[in-house]
C-alpha atoms as a PDB file:
ATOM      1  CA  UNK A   1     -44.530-202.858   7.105  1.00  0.00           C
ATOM      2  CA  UNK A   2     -42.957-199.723   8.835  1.00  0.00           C
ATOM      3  CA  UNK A   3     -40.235-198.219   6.913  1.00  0.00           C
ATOM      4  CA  UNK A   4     -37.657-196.015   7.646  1.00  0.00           C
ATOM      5  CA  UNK A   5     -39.823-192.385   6.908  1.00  0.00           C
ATOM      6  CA  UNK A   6     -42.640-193.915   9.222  1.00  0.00           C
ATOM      7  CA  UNK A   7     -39.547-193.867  12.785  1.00  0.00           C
ATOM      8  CA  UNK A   8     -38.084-190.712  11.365  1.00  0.00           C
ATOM      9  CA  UNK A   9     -41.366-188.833  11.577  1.00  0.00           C
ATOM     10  CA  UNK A  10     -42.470-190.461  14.731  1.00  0.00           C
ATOM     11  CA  UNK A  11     -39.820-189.328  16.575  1.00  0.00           C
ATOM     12  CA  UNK A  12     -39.767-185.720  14.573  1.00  0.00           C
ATOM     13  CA  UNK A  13     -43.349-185.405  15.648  1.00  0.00           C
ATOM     14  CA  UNK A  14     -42.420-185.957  19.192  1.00  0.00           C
ATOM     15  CA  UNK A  15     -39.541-183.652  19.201  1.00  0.00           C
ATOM     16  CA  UNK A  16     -41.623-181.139  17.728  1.00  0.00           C
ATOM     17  CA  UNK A  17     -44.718-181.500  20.134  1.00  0.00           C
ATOM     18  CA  UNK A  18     -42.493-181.678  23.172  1.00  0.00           C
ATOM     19  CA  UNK A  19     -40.916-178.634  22.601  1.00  0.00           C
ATOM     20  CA  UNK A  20     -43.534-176.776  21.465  1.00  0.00           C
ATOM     21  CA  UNK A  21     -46.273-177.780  24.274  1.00  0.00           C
ATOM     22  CA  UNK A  22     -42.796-177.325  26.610  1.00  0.00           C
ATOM     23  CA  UNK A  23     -42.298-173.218  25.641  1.00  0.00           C
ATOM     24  CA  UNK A  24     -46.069-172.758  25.193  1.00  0.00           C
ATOM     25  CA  UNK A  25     -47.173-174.441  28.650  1.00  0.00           C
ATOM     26  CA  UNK A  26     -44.177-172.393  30.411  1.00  0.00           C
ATOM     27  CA  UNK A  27     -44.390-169.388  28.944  1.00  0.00           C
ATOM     28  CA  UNK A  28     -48.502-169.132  29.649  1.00  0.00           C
ATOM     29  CA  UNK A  29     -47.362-170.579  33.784  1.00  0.00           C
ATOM     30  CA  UNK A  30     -45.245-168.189  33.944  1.00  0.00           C
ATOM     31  CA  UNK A  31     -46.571-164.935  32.582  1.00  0.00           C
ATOM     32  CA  UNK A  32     -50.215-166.098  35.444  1.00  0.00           C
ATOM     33  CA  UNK A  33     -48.997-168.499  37.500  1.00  0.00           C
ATOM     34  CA  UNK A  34     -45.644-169.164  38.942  1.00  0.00           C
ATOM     35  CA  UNK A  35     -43.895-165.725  37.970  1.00  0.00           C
ATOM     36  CA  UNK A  36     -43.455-165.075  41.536  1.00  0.00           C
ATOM     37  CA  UNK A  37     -41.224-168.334  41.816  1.00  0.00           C
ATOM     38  CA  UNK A  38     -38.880-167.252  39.899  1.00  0.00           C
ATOM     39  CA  UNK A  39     -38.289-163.358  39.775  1.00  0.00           C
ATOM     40  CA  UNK A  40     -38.111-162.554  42.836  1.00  0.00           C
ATOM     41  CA  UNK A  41     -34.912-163.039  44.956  1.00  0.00           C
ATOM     42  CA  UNK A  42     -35.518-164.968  47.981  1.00  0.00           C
ATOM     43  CA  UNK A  43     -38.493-167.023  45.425  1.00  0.00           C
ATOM     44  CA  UNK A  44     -39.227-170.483  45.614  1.00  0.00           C
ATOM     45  CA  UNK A  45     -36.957-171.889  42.825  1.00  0.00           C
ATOM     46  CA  UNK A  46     -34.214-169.358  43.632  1.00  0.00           C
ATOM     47  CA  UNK A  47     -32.955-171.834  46.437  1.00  0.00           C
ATOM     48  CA  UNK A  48     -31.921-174.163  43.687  1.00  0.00           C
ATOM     49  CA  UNK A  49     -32.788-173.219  39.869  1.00  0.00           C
ATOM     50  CA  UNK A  50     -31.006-171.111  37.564  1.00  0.00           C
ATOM     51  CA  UNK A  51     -33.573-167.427  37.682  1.00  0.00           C
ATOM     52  CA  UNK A  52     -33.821-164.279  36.050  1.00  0.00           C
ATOM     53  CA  UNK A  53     -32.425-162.752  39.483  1.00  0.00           C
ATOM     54  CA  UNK A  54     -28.904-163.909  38.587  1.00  0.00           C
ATOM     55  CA  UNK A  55     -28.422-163.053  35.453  1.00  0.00           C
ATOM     56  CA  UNK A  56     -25.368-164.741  34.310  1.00  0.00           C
ATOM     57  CA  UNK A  57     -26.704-167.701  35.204  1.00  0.00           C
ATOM     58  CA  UNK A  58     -30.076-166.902  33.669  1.00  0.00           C
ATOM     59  CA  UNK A  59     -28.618-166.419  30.687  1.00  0.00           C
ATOM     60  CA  UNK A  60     -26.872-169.675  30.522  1.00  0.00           C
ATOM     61  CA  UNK A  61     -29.986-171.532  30.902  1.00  0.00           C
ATOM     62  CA  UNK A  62     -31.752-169.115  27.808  1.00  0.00           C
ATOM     63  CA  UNK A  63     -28.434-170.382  25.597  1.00  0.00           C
ATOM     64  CA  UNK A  64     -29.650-174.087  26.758  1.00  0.00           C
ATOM     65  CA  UNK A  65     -33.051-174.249  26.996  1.00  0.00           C
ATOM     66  CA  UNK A  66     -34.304-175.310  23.343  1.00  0.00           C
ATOM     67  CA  UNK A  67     -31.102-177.569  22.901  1.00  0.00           C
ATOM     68  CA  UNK A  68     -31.989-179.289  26.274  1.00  0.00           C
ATOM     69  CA  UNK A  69     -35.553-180.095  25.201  1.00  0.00           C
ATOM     70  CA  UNK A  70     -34.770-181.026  21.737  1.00  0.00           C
ATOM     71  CA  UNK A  71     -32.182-183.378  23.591  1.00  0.00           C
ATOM     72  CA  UNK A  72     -34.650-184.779  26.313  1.00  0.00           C
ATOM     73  CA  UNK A  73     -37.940-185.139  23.249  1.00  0.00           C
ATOM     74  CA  UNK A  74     -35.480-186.796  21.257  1.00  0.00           C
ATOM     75  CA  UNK A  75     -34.652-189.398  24.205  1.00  0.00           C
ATOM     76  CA  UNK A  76     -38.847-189.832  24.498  1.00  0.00           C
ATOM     77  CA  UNK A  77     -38.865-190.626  20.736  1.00  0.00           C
ATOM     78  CA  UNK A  78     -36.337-193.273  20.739  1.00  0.00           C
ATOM     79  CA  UNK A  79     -37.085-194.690  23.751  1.00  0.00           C
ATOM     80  CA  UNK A  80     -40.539-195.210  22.494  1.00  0.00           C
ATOM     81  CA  UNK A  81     -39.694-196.551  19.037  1.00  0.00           C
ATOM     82  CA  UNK A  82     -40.267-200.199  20.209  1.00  0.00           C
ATOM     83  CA  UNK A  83     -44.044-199.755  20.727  1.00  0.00           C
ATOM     84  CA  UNK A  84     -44.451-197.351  17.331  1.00  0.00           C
ATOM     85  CA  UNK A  85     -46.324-200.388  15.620  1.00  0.00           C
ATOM     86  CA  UNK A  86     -48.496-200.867  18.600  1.00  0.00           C
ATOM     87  CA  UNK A  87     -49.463-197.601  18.982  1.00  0.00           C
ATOM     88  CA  UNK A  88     -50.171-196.610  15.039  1.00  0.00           C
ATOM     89  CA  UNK A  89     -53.277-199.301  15.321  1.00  0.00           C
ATOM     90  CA  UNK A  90     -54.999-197.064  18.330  1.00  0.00           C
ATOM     91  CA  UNK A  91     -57.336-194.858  17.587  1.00  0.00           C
ATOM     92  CA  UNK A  92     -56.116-190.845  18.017  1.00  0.00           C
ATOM     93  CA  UNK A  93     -58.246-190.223  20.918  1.00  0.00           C
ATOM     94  CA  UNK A  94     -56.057-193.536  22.744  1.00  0.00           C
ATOM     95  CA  UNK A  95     -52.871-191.938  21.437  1.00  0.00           C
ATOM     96  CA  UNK A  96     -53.716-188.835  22.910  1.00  0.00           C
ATOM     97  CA  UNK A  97     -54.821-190.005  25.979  1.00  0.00           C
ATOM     98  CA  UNK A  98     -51.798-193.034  26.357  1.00  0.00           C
ATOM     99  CA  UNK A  99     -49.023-189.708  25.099  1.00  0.00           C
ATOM    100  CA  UNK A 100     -50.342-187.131  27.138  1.00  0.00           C
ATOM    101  CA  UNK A 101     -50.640-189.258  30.428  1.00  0.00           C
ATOM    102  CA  UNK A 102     -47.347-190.945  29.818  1.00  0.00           C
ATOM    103  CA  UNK A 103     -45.936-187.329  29.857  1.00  0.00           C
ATOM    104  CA  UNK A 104     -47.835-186.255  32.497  1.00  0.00           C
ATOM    105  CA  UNK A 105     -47.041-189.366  34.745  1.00  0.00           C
ATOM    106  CA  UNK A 106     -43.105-189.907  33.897  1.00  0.00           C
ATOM    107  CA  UNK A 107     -42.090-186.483  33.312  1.00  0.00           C
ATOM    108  CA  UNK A 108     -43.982-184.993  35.956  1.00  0.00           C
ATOM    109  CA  UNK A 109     -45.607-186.439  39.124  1.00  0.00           C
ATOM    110  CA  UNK A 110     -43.340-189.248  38.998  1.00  0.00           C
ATOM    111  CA  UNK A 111     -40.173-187.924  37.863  1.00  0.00           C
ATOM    112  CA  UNK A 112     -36.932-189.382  40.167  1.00  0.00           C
ATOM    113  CA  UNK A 113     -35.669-185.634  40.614  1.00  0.00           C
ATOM    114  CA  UNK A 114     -37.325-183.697  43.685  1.00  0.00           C
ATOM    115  CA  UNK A 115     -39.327-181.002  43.012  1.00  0.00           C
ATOM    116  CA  UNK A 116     -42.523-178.920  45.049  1.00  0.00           C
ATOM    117  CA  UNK A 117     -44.638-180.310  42.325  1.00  0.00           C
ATOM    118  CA  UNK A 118     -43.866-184.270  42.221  1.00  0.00           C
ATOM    119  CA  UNK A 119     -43.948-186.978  44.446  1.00  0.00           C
ATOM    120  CA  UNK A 120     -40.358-186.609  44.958  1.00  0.00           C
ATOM    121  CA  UNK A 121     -40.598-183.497  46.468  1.00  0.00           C
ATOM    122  CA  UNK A 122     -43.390-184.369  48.649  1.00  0.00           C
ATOM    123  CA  UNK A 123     -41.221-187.242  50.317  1.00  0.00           C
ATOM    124  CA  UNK A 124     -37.977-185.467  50.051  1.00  0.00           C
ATOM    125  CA  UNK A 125     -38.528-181.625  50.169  1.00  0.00           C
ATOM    126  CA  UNK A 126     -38.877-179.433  53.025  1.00  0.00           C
ATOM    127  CA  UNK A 127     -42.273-178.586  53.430  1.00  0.00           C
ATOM    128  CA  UNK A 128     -42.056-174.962  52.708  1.00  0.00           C
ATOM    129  CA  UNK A 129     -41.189-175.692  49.434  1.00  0.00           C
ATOM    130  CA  UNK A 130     -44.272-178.232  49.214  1.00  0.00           C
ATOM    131  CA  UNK A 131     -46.512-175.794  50.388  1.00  0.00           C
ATOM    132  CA  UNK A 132     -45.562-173.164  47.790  1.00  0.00           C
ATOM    133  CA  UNK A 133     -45.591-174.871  44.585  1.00  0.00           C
ATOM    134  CA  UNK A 134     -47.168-178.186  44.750  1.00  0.00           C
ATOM    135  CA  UNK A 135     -50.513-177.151  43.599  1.00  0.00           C
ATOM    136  CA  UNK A 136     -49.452-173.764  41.094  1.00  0.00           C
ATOM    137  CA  UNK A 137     -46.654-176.016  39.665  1.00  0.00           C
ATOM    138  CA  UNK A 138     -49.736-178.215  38.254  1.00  0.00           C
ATOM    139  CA  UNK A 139     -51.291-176.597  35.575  1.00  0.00           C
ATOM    140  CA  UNK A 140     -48.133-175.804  33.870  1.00  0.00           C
ATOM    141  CA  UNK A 141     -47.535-179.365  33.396  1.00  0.00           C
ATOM    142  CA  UNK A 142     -51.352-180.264  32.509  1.00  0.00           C
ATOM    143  CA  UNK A 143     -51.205-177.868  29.720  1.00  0.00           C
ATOM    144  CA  UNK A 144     -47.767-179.259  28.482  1.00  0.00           C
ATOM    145  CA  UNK A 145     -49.047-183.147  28.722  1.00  0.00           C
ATOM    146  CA  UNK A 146     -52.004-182.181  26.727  1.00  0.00           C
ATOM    147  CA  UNK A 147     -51.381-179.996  24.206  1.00  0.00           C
ATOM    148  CA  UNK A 148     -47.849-182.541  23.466  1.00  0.00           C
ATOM    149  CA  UNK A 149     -50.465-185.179  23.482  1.00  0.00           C
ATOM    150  CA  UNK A 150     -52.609-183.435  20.819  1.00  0.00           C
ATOM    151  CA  UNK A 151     -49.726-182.841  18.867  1.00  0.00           C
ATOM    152  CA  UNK A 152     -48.703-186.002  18.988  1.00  0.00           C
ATOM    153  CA  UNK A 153     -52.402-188.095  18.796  1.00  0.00           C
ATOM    154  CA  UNK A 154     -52.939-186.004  14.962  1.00  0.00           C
ATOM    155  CA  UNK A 155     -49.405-186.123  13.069  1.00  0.00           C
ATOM    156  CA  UNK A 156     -47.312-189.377  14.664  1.00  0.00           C
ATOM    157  CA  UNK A 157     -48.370-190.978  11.901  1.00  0.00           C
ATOM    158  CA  UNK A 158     -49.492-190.723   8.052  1.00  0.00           C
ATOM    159  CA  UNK A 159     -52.924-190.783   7.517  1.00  0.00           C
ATOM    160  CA  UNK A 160     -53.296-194.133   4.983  1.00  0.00           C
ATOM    161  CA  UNK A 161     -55.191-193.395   2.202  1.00  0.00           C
ATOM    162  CA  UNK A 162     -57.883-196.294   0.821  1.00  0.00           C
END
Protein backbone atom coordinates (compact mmCIF):
# COMPACT_ATOMS: atom_id res chain seq x y z
CA UNK A 1 0.00 0.00 0.00
CA UNK A 2 1.28 3.61 -0.81
CA UNK A 3 1.25 5.84 2.09
CA UNK A 4 1.38 9.28 2.52
CA UNK A 5 5.66 9.64 2.62
CA UNK A 6 5.65 7.46 -0.68
CA UNK A 7 3.26 10.93 -2.80
CA UNK A 8 5.18 13.41 -0.74
CA UNK A 9 8.54 12.23 -2.05
CA UNK A 10 7.31 11.52 -5.48
CA UNK A 11 6.35 14.74 -6.12
CA UNK A 12 9.55 16.27 -4.02
CA UNK A 13 11.68 14.23 -6.34
CA UNK A 14 10.06 15.76 -9.30
CA UNK A 15 10.23 19.24 -8.08
CA UNK A 16 13.70 18.74 -7.34
CA UNK A 17 14.77 17.09 -10.75
CA UNK A 18 12.79 19.62 -12.74
CA UNK A 19 14.41 22.40 -11.42
CA UNK A 20 17.61 21.24 -11.24
CA UNK A 21 17.88 19.60 -14.93
CA UNK A 22 15.82 23.18 -15.75
CA UNK A 23 18.97 25.68 -14.41
CA UNK A 24 21.60 23.07 -15.38
CA UNK A 25 20.27 22.43 -19.10
CA UNK A 26 19.86 26.42 -19.47
CA UNK A 27 22.64 27.58 -18.00
CA UNK A 28 25.09 24.99 -20.19
CA UNK A 29 22.53 26.34 -23.67
CA UNK A 30 23.18 29.36 -22.87
CA UNK A 31 26.79 29.90 -21.90
CA UNK A 32 27.45 27.53 -25.99
CA UNK A 33 24.46 27.66 -27.59
CA UNK A 34 21.74 30.17 -27.70
CA UNK A 35 23.64 33.18 -25.93
CA UNK A 36 23.26 35.09 -29.02
CA UNK A 37 19.33 34.84 -28.64
CA UNK A 38 19.18 36.54 -25.92
CA UNK A 39 21.96 39.27 -25.34
CA UNK A 40 21.95 40.91 -28.05
CA UNK A 41 19.33 43.65 -28.83
CA UNK A 42 17.60 43.07 -31.98
CA UNK A 43 18.14 38.82 -30.87
CA UNK A 44 15.78 36.27 -31.54
CA UNK A 45 13.85 36.13 -28.20
CA UNK A 46 14.14 39.91 -27.75
CA UNK A 47 10.93 40.28 -30.03
CA UNK A 48 8.98 38.70 -27.24
CA UNK A 49 10.92 37.36 -23.98
CA UNK A 50 11.98 39.14 -21.05
CA UNK A 51 16.38 39.54 -21.89
CA UNK A 52 19.32 40.70 -20.27
CA UNK A 53 19.11 43.79 -22.82
CA UNK A 54 16.32 45.34 -20.74
CA UNK A 55 17.29 45.15 -17.61
CA UNK A 56 14.39 45.96 -15.51
CA UNK A 57 12.64 43.52 -17.03
CA UNK A 58 15.50 41.04 -16.83
CA UNK A 59 15.58 41.38 -13.49
CA UNK A 60 12.01 40.63 -12.89
CA UNK A 61 12.26 37.39 -14.53
CA UNK A 62 15.76 36.52 -12.18
CA UNK A 63 13.23 37.42 -8.97
CA UNK A 64 10.78 34.70 -10.74
CA UNK A 65 12.57 32.22 -12.25
CA UNK A 66 13.11 29.44 -9.41
CA UNK A 67 9.54 30.26 -7.94
CA UNK A 68 8.07 29.71 -11.50
CA UNK A 69 9.68 26.28 -11.90
CA UNK A 70 9.11 25.13 -8.46
CA UNK A 71 5.41 26.21 -9.35
CA UNK A 72 5.23 24.50 -12.89
CA UNK A 73 7.40 20.86 -11.32
CA UNK A 74 5.01 20.98 -8.65
CA UNK A 75 1.93 21.01 -11.23
CA UNK A 76 3.96 17.80 -13.11
CA UNK A 77 4.01 16.05 -9.69
CA UNK A 78 0.44 16.29 -8.91
CA UNK A 79 -0.79 15.91 -12.07
CA UNK A 80 1.01 12.67 -12.24
CA UNK A 81 0.08 11.31 -8.81
CA UNK A 82 -2.71 9.10 -10.34
CA UNK A 83 -0.26 6.80 -12.21
CA UNK A 84 2.50 6.81 -9.07
CA UNK A 85 1.47 3.05 -8.39
CA UNK A 86 1.80 2.19 -11.99
CA UNK A 87 4.89 3.58 -12.50
CA UNK A 88 6.80 2.34 -9.06
CA UNK A 89 6.40 -1.43 -10.66
CA UNK A 90 8.64 -0.32 -13.95
CA UNK A 91 11.88 -0.94 -14.00
CA UNK A 92 14.29 2.50 -13.68
CA UNK A 93 15.49 2.31 -17.12
CA UNK A 94 11.26 2.52 -18.20
CA UNK A 95 10.93 5.35 -15.69
CA UNK A 96 13.62 7.09 -17.17
CA UNK A 97 12.78 6.62 -20.50
CA UNK A 98 8.55 7.12 -19.90
CA UNK A 99 9.82 10.71 -17.49
CA UNK A 100 12.27 11.99 -19.70
CA UNK A 101 10.15 11.60 -22.99
CA UNK A 102 7.02 12.76 -21.30
CA UNK A 103 9.08 15.98 -20.57
CA UNK A 104 10.55 16.13 -23.66
CA UNK A 105 7.21 15.59 -25.63
CA UNK A 106 4.66 17.83 -23.40
CA UNK A 107 6.91 20.43 -22.26
CA UNK A 108 8.71 20.85 -25.32
CA UNK A 109 7.93 19.87 -28.96
CA UNK A 110 4.40 19.78 -28.17
CA UNK A 111 3.83 22.49 -25.84
CA UNK A 112 0.39 24.73 -26.84
CA UNK A 113 2.56 28.05 -26.54
CA UNK A 114 4.51 29.05 -29.88
CA UNK A 115 7.93 28.99 -29.84
CA UNK A 116 11.07 28.62 -32.79
CA UNK A 117 11.67 25.33 -31.16
CA UNK A 118 8.09 23.47 -31.03
CA UNK A 119 5.58 22.53 -33.29
CA UNK A 120 3.71 25.53 -32.38
CA UNK A 121 6.05 27.74 -33.67
CA UNK A 122 6.58 25.92 -36.80
CA UNK A 123 2.74 26.33 -37.70
CA UNK A 124 2.33 29.65 -36.12
CA UNK A 125 5.68 31.61 -36.20
CA UNK A 126 7.11 33.63 -38.83
CA UNK A 127 9.68 31.82 -40.43
CA UNK A 128 12.57 33.91 -39.45
CA UNK A 129 12.08 33.00 -36.14
CA UNK A 130 11.87 29.16 -37.26
CA UNK A 131 14.90 29.40 -39.03
CA UNK A 132 16.91 30.80 -36.11
CA UNK A 133 16.14 28.67 -33.26
CA UNK A 134 14.39 25.59 -34.22
CA UNK A 135 17.35 23.40 -34.35
CA UNK A 136 19.88 25.37 -31.42
CA UNK A 137 16.73 25.56 -29.19
CA UNK A 138 17.02 21.53 -29.18
CA UNK A 139 19.69 20.47 -27.19
CA UNK A 140 18.80 22.67 -24.37
CA UNK A 141 15.70 20.80 -23.94
CA UNK A 142 17.35 17.19 -24.61
CA UNK A 143 19.68 17.80 -21.82
CA UNK A 144 16.81 19.04 -19.47
CA UNK A 145 14.41 15.86 -20.43
CA UNK A 146 17.25 13.62 -19.63
CA UNK A 147 19.08 14.54 -16.93
CA UNK A 148 15.15 15.32 -15.08
CA UNK A 149 14.55 11.84 -16.25
CA UNK A 150 17.66 10.44 -14.48
CA UNK A 151 16.82 12.23 -11.55
CA UNK A 152 13.69 11.11 -11.48
CA UNK A 153 14.19 7.11 -12.83
CA UNK A 154 16.86 6.69 -9.35
CA UNK A 155 15.07 8.54 -6.28
CA UNK A 156 10.98 8.64 -7.18
CA UNK A 157 10.81 5.98 -5.12
CA UNK A 158 12.36 4.02 -1.97
CA UNK A 159 14.39 1.32 -2.77
CA UNK A 160 12.39 -1.82 -0.78
CA UNK A 161 14.58 -3.68 1.12
CA UNK A 162 14.07 -7.84 1.20
Amino acid sequence: MTSRKDYIRFVIVIIIAHTIAYLFAGGISYQFITKEFWEEPNSLLSAYLRTPVNVELWNYAMIWQIPGQLLRSLLIGLVLLPIHSSLKEWLVFKKFLFFSGLLFVLTHLSSAVPSPANIEGLVYMRPEFIQLGFIKMQPEMILYSIIAGLIFAKYAYKKEVK
